[in-house]
Protein backbone atom coordinates (compact mmCIF):
# COMPACT_ATOMS: atom_id res chain seq x y z
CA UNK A 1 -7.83 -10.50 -8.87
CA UNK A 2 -10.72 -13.08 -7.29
CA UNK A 3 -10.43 -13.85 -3.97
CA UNK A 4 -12.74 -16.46 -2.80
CA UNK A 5 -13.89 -16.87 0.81
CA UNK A 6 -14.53 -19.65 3.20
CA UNK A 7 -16.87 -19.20 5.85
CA UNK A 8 -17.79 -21.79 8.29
CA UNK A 9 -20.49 -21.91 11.33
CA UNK A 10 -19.28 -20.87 14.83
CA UNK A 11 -19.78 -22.68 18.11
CA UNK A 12 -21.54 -19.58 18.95
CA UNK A 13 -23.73 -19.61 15.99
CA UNK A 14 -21.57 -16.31 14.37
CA UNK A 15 -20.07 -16.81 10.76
CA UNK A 16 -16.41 -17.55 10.74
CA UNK A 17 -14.32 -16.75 7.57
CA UNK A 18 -11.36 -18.65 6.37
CA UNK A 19 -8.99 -17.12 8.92
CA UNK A 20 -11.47 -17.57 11.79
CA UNK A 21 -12.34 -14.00 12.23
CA UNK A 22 -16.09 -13.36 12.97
CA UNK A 23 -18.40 -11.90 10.27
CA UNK A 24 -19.59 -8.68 12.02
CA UNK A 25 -22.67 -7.65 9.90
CA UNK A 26 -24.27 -10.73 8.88
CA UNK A 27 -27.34 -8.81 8.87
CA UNK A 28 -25.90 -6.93 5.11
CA UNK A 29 -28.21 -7.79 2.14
CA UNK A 30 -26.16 -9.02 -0.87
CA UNK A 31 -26.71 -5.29 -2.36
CA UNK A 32 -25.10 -3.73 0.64
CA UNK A 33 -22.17 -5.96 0.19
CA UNK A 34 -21.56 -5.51 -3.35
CA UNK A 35 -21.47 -2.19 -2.82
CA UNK A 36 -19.12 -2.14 -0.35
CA UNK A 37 -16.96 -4.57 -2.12
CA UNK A 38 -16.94 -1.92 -4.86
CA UNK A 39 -15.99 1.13 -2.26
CA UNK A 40 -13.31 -1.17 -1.42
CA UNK A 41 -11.63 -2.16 -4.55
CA UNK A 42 -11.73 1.57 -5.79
CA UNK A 43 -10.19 2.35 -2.27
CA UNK A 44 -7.37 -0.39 -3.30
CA UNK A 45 -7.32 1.57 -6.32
CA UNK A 46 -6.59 4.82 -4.68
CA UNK A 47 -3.67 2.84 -2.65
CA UNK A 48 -2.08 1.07 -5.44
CA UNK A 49 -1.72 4.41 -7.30
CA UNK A 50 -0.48 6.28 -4.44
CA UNK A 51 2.11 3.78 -3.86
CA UNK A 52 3.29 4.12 -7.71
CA UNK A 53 3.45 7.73 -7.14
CA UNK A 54 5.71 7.64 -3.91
CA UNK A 55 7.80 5.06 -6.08
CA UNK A 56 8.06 6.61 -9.19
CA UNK A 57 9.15 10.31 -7.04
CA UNK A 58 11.15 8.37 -4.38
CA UNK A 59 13.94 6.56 -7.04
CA UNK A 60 14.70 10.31 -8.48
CA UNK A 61 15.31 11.38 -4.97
CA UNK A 62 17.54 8.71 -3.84
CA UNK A 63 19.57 8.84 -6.61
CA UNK A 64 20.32 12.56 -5.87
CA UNK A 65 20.33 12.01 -1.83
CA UNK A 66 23.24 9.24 -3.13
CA UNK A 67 24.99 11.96 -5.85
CA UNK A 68 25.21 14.52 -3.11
CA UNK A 69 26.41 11.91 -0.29
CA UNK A 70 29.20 11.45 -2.31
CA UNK A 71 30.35 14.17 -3.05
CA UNK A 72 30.36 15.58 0.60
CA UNK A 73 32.16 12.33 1.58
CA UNK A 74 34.40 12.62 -1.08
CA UNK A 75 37.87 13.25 0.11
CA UNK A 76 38.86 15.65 -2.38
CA UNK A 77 36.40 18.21 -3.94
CA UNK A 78 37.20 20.06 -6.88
CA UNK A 79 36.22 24.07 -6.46
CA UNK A 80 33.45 23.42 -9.28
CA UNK A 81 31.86 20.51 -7.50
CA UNK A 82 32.11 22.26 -3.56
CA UNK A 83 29.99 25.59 -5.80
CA UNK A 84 27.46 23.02 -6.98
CA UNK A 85 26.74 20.87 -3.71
């Protein structure tokens, strides 16, 4: 993904992005933001795995949170099912 930014000058002389949120370090050389731009995408990284995880064990789960609702909200019950709940 590129993203590409806008800045503009301030009334106050600050850098505004695109959104008009102030740049807070404008004092960062372009190494010091590369790097960080690199911390950040691997921390994006991090997140968009974790999320996979949580979704990839969360479907199992609800499907058995939804096989047990049923059958404890199931009127009738054989004796094998009300052993296996």
């Amino acid at each position: 993904m590129i993203a590409y930014f806008c800045f503009s000058q301030h009334r106050h002389g600050d850098l505004v992005n695109g959104k008009g949120h102030r740049m807070k370090d404008q004092a960062k050389t372009k190494q010091e933001l590369l790097e960080e731009n690199a911390f950040l995408k691997q921390k994006n990284k991090e997140l968009e795995q974790s999320e996979s995880e949580r979704k990839r064990v969360g479907e199992p789960l609800r499907e058995s949170e939804e096989k047990y609702r049923y059958k404890l909200h199931s009127p009738v019950l054989s004796d094998i099912d009300a052993i296996n709940i």
